[in-house]
Protein backbone atom coordinates (compact mmCIF):
# COMPACT_ATOMS: atom_id res chain seq x y z
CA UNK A 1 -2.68 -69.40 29.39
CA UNK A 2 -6.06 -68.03 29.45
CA UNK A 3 -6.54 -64.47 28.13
CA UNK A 4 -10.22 -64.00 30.34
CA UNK A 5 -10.46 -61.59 32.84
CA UNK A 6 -12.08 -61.95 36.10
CA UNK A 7 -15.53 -60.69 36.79
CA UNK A 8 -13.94 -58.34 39.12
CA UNK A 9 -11.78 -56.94 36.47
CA UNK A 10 -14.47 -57.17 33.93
CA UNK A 11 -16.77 -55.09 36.12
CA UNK A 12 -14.34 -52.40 36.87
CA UNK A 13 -13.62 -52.67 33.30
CA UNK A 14 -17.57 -51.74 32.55
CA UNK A 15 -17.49 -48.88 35.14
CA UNK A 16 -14.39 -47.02 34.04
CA UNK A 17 -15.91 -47.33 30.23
CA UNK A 18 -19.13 -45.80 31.59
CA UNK A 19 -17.65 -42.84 33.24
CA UNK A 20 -15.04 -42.47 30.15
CA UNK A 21 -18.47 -42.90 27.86
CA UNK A 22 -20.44 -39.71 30.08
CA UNK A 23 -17.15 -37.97 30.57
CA UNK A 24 -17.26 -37.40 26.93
CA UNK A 25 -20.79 -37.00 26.24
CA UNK A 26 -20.52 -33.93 28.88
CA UNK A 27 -17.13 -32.96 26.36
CA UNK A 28 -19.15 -32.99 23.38
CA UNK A 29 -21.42 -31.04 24.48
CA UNK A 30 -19.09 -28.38 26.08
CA UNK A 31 -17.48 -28.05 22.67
CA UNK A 32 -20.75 -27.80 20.69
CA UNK A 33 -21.87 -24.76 22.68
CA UNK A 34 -18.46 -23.24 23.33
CA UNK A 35 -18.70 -20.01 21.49
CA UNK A 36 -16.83 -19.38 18.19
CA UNK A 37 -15.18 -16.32 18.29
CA UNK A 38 -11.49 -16.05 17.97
CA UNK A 39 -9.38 -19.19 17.97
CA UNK A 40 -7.53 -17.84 21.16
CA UNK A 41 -6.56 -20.19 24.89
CA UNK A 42 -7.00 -16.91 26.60
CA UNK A 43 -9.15 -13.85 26.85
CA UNK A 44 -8.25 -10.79 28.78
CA UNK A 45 -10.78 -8.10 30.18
CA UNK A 46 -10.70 -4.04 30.62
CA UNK A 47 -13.19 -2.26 32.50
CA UNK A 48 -13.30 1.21 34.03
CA UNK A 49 -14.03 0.04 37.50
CA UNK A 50 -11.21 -2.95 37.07
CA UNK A 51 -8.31 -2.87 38.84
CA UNK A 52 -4.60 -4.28 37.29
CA UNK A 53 -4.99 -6.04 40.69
CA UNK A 54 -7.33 -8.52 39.50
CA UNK A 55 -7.16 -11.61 37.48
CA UNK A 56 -8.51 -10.06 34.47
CA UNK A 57 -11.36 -12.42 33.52
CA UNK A 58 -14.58 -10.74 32.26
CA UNK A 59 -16.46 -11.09 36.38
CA UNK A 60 -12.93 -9.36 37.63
CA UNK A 61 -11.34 -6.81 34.66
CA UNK A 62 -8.19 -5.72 34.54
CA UNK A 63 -8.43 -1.32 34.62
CA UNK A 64 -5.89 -0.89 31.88
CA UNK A 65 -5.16 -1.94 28.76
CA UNK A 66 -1.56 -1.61 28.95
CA UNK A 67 -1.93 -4.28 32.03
CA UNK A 68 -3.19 -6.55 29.53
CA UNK A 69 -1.05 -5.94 26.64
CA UNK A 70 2.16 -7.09 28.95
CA UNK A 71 0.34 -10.21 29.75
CA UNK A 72 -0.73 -11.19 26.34
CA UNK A 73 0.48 -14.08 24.78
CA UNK A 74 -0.25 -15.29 20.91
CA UNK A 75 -3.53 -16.24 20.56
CA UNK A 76 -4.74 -13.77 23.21
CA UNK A 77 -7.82 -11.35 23.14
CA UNK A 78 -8.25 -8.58 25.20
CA UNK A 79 -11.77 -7.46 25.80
CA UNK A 80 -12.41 -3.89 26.28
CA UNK A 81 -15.94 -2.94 27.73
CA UNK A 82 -17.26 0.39 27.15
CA UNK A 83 -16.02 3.59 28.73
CA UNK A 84 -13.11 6.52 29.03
CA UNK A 85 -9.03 5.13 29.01
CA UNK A 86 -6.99 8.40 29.26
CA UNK A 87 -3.21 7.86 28.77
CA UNK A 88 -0.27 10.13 28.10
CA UNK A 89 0.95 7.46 26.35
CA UNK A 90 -0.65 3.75 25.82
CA UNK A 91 2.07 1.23 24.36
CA UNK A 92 1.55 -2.00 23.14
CA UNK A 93 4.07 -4.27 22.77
CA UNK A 94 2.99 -7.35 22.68
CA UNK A 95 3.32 -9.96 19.14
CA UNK A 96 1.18 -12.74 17.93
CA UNK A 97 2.06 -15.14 15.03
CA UNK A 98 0.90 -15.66 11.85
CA UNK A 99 -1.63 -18.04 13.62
CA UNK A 100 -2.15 -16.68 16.50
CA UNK A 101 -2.58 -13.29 16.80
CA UNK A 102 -3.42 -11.11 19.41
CA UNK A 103 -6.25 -8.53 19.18
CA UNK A 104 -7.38 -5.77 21.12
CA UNK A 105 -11.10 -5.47 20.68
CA UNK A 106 -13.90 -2.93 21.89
CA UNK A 107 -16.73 -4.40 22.60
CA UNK A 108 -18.57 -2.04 21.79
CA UNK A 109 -17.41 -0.54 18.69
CA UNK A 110 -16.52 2.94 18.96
CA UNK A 111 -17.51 1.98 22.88
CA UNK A 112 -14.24 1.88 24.31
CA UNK A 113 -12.47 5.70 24.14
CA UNK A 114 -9.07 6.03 24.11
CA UNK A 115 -7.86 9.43 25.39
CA UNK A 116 -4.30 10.40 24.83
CA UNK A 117 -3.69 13.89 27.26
CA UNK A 118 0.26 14.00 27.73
CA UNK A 119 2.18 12.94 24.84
CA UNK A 120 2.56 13.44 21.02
CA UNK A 121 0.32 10.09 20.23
CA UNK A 122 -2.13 8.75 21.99
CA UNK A 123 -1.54 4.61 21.10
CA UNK A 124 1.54 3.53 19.91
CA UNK A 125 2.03 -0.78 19.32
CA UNK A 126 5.06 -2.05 18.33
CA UNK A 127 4.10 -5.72 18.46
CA UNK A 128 3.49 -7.83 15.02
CA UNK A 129 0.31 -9.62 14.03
CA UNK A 130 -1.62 -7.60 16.15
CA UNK A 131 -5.33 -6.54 15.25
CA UNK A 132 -6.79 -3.08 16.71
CA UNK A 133 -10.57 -3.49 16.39
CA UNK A 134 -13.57 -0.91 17.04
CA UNK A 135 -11.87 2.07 19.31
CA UNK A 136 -12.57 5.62 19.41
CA UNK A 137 -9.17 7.20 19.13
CA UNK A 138 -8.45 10.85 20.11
CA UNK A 139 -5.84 13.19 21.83
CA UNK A 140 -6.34 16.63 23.84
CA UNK A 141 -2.46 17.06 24.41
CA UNK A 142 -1.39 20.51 22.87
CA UNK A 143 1.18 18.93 21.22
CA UNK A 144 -0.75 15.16 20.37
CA UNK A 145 -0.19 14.76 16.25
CA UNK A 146 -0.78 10.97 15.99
CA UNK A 147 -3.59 9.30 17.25
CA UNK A 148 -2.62 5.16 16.51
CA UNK A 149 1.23 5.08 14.76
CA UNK A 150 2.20 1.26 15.09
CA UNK A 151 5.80 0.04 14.16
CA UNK A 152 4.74 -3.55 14.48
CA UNK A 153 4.22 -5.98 10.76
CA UNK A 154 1.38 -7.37 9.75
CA UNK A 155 -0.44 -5.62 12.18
CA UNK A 156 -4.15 -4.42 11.44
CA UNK A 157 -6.48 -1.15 12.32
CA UNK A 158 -10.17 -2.31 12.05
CA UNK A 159 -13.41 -0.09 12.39
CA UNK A 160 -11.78 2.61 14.65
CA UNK A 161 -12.65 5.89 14.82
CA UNK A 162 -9.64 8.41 14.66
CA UNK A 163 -10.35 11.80 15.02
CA UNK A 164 -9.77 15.25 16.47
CA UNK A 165 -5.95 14.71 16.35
CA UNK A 166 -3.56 17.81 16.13
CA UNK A 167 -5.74 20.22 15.45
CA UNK A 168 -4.32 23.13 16.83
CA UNK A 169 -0.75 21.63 16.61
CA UNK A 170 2.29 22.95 14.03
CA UNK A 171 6.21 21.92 14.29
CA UNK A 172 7.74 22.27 10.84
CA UNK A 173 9.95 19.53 11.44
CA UNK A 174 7.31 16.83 12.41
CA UNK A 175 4.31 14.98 10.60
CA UNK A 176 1.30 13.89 11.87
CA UNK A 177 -1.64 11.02 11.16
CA UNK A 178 -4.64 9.45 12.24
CA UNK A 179 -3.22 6.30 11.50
CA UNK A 180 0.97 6.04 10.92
CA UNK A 181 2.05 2.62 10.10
CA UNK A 182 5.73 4.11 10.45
CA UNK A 183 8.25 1.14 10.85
CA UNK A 184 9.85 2.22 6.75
CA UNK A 185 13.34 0.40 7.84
CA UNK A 186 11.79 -3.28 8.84
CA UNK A 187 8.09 -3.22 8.63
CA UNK A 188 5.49 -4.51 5.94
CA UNK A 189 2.42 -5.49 5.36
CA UNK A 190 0.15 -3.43 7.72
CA UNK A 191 -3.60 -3.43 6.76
CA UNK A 192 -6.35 -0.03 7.31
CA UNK A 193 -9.17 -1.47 7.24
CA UNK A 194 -13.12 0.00 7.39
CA UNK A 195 -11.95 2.72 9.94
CA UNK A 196 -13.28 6.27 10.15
CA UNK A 197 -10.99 8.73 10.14
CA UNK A 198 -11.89 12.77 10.24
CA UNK A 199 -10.34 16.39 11.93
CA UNK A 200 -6.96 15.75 12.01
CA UNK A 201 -4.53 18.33 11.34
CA UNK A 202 -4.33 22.25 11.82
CA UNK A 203 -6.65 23.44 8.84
CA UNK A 204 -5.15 25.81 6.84
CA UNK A 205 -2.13 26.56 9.14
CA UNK A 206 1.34 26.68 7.73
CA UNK A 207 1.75 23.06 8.77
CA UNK A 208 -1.36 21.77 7.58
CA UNK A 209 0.48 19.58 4.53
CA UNK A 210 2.18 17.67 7.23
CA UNK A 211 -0.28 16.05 9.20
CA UNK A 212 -2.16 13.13 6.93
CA UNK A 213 -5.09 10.79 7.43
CA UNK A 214 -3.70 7.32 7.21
CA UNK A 215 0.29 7.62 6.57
CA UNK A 216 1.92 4.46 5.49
CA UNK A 217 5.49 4.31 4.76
CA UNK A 218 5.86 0.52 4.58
CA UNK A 219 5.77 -2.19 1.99
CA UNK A 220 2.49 -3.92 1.09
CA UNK A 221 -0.37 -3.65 2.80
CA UNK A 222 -4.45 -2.81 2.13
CA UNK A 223 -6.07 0.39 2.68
CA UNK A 224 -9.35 -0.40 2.05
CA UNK A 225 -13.16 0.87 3.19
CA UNK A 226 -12.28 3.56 4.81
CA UNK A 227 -13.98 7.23 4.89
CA UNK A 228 -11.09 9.89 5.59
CA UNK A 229 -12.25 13.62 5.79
CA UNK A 230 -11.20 16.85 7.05
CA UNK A 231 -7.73 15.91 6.95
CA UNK A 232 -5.11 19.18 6.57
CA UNK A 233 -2.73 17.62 4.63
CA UNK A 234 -3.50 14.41 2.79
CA UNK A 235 -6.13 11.81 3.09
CA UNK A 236 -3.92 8.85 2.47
CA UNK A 237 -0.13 9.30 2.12
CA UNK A 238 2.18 6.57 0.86
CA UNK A 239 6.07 7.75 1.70
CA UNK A 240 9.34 6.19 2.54
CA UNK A 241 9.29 2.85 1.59
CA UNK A 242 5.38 2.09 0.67
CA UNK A 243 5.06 -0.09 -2.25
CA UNK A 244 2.90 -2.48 -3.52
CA UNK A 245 0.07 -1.29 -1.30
CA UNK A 246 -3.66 -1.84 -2.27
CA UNK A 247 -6.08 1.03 -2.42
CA UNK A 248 -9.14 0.30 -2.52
CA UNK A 249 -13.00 1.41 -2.01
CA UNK A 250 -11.80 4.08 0.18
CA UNK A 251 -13.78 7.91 0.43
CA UNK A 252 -11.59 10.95 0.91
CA UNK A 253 -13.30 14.64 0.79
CA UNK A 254 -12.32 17.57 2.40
CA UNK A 255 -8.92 17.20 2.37
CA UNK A 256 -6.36 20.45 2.43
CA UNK A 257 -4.47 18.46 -0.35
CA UNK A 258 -5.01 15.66 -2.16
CA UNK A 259 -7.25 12.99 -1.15
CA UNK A 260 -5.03 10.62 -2.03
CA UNK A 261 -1.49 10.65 -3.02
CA UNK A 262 0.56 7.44 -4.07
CA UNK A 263 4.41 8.37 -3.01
CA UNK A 264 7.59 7.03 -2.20
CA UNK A 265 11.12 9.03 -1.32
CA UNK A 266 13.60 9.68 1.59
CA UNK A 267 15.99 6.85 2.49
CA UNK A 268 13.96 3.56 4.21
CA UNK A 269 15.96 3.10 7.44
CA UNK A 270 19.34 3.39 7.40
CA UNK A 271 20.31 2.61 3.66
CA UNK A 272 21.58 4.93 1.20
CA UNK A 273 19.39 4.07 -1.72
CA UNK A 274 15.99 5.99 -1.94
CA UNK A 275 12.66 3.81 -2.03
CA UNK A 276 10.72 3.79 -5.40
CA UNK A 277 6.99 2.51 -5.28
CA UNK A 278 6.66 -0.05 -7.28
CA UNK A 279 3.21 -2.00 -8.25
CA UNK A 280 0.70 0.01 -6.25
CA UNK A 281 -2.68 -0.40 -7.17
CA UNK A 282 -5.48 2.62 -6.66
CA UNK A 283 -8.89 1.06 -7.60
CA UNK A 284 -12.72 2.00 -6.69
CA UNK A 285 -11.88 5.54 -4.85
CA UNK A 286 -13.83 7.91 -4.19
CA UNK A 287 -12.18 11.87 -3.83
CA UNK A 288 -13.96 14.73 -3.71
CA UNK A 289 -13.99 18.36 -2.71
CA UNK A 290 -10.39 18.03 -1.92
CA UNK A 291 -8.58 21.54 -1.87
CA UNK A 292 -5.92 20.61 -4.50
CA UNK A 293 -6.46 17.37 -6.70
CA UNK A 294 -8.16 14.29 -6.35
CA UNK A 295 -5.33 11.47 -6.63
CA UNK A 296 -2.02 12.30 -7.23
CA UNK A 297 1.61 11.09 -7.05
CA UNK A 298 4.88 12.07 -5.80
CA UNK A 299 8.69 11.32 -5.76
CA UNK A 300 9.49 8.10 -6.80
CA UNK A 301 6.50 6.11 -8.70
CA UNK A 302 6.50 3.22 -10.87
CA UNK A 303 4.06 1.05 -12.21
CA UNK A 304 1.28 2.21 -10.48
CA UNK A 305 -2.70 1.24 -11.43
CA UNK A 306 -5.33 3.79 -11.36
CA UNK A 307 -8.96 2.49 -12.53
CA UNK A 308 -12.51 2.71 -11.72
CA UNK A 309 -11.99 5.74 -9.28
CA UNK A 310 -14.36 8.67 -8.89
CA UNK A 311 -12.09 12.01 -8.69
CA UNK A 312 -15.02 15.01 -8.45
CA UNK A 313 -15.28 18.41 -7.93
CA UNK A 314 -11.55 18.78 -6.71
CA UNK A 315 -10.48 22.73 -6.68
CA UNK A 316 -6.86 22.55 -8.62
CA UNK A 317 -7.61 18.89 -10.69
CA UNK A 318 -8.60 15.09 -10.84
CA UNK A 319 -5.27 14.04 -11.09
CA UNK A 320 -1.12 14.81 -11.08
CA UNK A 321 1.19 11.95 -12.38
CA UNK A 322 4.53 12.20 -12.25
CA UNK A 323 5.33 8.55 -13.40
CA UNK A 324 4.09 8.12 -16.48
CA UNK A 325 1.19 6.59 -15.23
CA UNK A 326 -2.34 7.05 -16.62
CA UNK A 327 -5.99 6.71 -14.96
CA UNK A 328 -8.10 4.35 -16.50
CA UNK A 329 -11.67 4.05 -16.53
CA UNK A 330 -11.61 7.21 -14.36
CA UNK A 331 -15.10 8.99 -13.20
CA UNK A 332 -15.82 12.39 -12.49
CA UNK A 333 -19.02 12.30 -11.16
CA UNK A 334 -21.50 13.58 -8.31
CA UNK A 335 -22.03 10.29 -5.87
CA UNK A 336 -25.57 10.49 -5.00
CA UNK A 337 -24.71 9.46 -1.70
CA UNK A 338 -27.70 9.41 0.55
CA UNK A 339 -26.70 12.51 2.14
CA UNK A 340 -23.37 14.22 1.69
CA UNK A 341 -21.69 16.77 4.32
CA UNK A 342 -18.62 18.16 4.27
CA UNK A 343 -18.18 18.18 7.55
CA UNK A 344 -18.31 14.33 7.95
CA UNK A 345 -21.71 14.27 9.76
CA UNK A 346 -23.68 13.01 6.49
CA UNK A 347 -24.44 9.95 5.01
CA UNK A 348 -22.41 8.44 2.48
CA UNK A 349 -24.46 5.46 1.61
CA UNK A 350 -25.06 5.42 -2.18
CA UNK A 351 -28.59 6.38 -3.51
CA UNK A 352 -30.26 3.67 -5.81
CA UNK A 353 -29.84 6.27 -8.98
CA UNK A 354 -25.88 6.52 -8.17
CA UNK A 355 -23.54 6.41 -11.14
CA UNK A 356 -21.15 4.72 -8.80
CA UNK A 357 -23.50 1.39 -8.40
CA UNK A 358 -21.54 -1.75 -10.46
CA UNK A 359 -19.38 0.87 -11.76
CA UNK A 360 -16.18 -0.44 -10.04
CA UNK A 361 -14.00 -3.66 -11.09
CA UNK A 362 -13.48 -6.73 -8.66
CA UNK A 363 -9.46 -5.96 -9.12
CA UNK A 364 -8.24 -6.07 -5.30
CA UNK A 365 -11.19 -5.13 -4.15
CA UNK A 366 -12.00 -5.72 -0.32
CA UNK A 367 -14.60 -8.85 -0.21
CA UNK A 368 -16.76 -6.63 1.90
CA UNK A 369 -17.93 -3.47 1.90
CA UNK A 370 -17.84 -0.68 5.28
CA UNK A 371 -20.96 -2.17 6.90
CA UNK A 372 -19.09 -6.18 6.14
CA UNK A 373 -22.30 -6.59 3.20
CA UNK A 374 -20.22 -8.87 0.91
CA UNK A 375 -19.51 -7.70 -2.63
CA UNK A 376 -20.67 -7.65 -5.07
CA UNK A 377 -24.68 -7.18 -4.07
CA UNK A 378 -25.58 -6.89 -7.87
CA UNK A 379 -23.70 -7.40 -11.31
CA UNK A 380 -20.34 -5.46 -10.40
CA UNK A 381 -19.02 -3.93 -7.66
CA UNK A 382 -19.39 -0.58 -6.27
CA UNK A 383 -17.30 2.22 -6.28
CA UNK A 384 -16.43 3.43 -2.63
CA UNK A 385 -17.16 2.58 0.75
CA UNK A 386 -20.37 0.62 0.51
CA UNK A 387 -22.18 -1.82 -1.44
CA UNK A 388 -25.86 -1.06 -1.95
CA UNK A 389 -27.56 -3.91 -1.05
CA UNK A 390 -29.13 -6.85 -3.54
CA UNK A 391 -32.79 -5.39 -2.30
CA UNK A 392 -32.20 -1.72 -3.53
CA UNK A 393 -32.78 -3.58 -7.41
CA UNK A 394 -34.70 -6.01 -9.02
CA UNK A 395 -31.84 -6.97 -11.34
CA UNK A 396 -30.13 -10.63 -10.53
CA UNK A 397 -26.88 -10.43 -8.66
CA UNK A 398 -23.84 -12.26 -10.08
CA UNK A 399 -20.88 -13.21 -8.07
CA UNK A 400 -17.43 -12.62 -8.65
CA UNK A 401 -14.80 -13.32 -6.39
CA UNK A 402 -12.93 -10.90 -5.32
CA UNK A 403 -9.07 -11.12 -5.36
CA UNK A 404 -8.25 -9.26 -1.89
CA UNK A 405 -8.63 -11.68 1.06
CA UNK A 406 -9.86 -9.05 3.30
CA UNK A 407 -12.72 -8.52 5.47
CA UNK A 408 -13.33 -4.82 6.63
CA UNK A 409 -17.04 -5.49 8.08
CA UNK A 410 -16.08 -9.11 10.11
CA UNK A 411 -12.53 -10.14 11.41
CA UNK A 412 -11.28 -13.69 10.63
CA UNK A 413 -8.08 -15.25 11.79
CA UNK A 414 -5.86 -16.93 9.16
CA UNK A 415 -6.25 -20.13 8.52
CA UNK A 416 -3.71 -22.60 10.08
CA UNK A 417 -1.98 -25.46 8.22
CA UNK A 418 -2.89 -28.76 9.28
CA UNK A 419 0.16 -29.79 11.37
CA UNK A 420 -0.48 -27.25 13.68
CA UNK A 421 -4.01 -27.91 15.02
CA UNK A 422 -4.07 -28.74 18.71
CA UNK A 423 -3.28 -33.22 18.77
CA UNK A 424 -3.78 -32.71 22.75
CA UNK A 425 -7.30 -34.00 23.83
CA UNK A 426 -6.81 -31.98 27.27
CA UNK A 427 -5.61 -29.03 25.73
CA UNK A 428 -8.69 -29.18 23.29
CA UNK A 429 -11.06 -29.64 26.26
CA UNK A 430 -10.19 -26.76 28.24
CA UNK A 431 -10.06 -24.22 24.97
CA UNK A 432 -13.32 -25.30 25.41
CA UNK A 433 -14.39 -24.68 28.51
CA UNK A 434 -14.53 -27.79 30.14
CA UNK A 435 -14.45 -27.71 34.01
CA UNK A 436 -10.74 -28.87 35.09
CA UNK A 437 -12.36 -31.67 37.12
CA UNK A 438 -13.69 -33.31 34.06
CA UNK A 439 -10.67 -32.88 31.95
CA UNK A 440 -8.64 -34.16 34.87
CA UNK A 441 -10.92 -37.34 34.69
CA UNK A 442 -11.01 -37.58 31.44
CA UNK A 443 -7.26 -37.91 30.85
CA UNK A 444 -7.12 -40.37 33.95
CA UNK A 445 -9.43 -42.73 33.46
CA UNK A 446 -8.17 -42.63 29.18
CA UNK A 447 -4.56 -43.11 30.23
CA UNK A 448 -5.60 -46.31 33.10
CA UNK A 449 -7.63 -47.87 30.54
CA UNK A 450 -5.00 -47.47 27.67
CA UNK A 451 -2.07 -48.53 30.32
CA UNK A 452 -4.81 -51.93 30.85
CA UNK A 453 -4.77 -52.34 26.89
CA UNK A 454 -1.41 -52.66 26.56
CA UNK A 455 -0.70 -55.09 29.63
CA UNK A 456 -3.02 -57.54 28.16
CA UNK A 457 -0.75 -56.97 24.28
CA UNK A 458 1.99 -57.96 26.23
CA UNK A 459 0.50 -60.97 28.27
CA UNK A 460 -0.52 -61.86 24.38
């Protein structure tokens, strides 16, 4: 039997190939100028003039963010555009995966200003892998002590800007925080990440120990780049059932205790055995003019690291152990930053003469610095917030990895394993972009001419 096809079948043949052939061309070149941003199927959008009415898509916004958060899937982004969101309450719920998460972005950073005027705190997520990126936090409730407390895992706050929280609040029996990752029963690894955090607390009230900067009472975790000040009771608290927690390149001044203070005690959950904090690591710091001491610990402590932190000009001491733990390589010097206030209004960029400059250790440190300028710039790393950059000195600068796979200045998803990248050609297409009609087409015309293949096989 012959295996030739007719002209007519040859032509339509030809044709189908022709259209599959532009068909993809058109692909190709949807996916080369799709933009790279966030490996997501689905982006959400929040505007002031939106309405929870609408579809949600950046020409027709969604009003609230708490519309969004109960559509959002893993994978999803929610886009918030510039403006005032007052809430008594908002809650988040929603939970990503470990390669897919969902993150609620600003747009703007420190654009998008979430107003808490009703309730005790003014976000509250309970979702896991979750990332919180570039919001101005605050609360005018009489009684608002928390600005973001999240009970979710593996959850991050990035380049926020938490302030004005509590200040004229006091309740012996309840804490406080900027930030309060506060799930000690079942929660871990929650990440603080480049955020600003500053006025929180009643200052110099009988409550003022209570209220913190960034609380975290969870296992693992980094606390890294961020510049805490003004806080009543501690800059950065570790309690409950924090342990092995990286702290690093942080700056705490102005604190009514300690700037930091490396903890662990009360019963985690519902178990009767009290948490010891084991393996924490304290590197790179930078705490100053802090009404007690510098860095200090608390409760139950073990194993801790303390090295290549600045403790200076703190009123009671540099540091308070109650471990047996030491401080290595410890400074006690002035900064130099470009110009300090107490207040928080300054500028805490580090002058080219700064003792601080390749003065830290690449231990855990945070691959980039406040600004995201990778680190190191020069021949060591930095102590504190940022790296001054390559062009500040004529001398060479020589890598070195750093051992911390976070990013405080840019936000990267995790990388997936291989057996989960997306085998569907359509599915790929319209991630993309690609107009329906031409993914529609696409798939047709590939499945006809595949069905023709394996006709012919069998006729073979």
């Amino acid at each position: 039997m012959s295996h030739r096809l007719a002209p007519v079948a040859k032509l339509g043949l030809s044709i189908l190939a022709g259209i599959l052939f532009a068909l993809a061309l058109l692909a190709g070149l949807a996916l080369r100028q799709a933009p790279r941003t966030y490996a997501s199927a689905l982006a959400y959008y929040v505007a002031p003039a939106g309405s929870d009415t609408n579809p949600g898509t950046a020409t027709a916004p969604f009003r609230t963010i708490a519309h969004a958060a109960r559509l959002a899937a893993p994978g999803v982004v929610v886009h918030v555009a510039p403006g005032t969101y007052t809430y008594n309450k908002l809650a988040t719920g929603a939970s990503g995966t470990v390669t897919a998460r969902i993150v609620y972005v600003s747009d703007m950073k420190w654009g998008a200003k979430i107003v808490g005027t009703g309730y005790d705190r003014t976000w509250e997520n309970t979702g896991n892998y979750v990332d919180i990126i570039g919001f101005d936090i605050t609360n005018t409730y009489s009684q608002g002590r928390l600005g973001l407390i999240n009970y979710g895992s593996y959850v991050r706050a990035i380049g926020n800007h938490v302030h004005d929280i509590g200040t004229n609040w006091c309740d012996p029996n309840y804490g406080g925080a900027g930030i309060d990752n506060a799930n000690f029963s079942t929660g871990s690894n929650d990440d603080v990440i480049g955020n600003v955090i500053d006025h929180v607390g009643p200052m110099g009230d009988s409550c003022a120990d209570q209220v913190q900067g960034i609380y975290h009472s969870v296992a693992g975790g980094y606390i890294v780049n961020n510049i805490v000040n003004n806080i009543s009771g501690f800059g950065i608290h570790l309690w409950h059932a924090a342990s092995n927690v990286v702290i690093a390149n942080n700056l705490a001044f102005g604190c009514g205790q300690a700037g930091i203070i490396v903890a662990a005690g009360d019963s985690p959950g519902q178990t009767t055995q009290y948490a010891v904090n084991r393996g924490t690591i304290v590197v790179n710091n930078i705490a100053m003019d802090n009404q007690r001491y510098g860095i200090r610990e608390y409760g139950n402590v073990s194993g801790a690291t303390y090295a290549f932190n600045d403790v200076y000009r703190n009123s009671v001491g540099a540091y308070y152990f109650v471990g047996g733990d030491t401080a290595t390589h410890g400074l006690a010097v002035d900064p130099l930053f470009v110009n300090f206030q107490l207040n928080g209004s300054g500028d805490y960029d580090l002058q080219p003469s700064s003792p601080l400059i390749d003065a830290g250790t690449g231990m855990d440190a945070p691959s980039t610095d406040f600004d995201g300028n990778a680190r190191p710039q020069r021949n060591g790393f930095d102590v504190g917030p940022y790296e001054i950059a390559s062009s500040d000195s004529s001398a060479l600068p020589i890598p070195a990895p750093a051992t911390a796979a976070v990013s405080a200045g840019t936000v990267t998803q995790s990388s997936r394993d291989a057996k989960t990248f997306d085998t569907d050609f359509a599915a790929l297409l319209s991630k993309a972009s690609v107009p329906l009609i031409v993914v529609t087409l696409l798939a047709t015309g590939s499945g006809a001419l595949a069905w023709h293949l394996r006709q012919r096989r069998k006729r073979w």
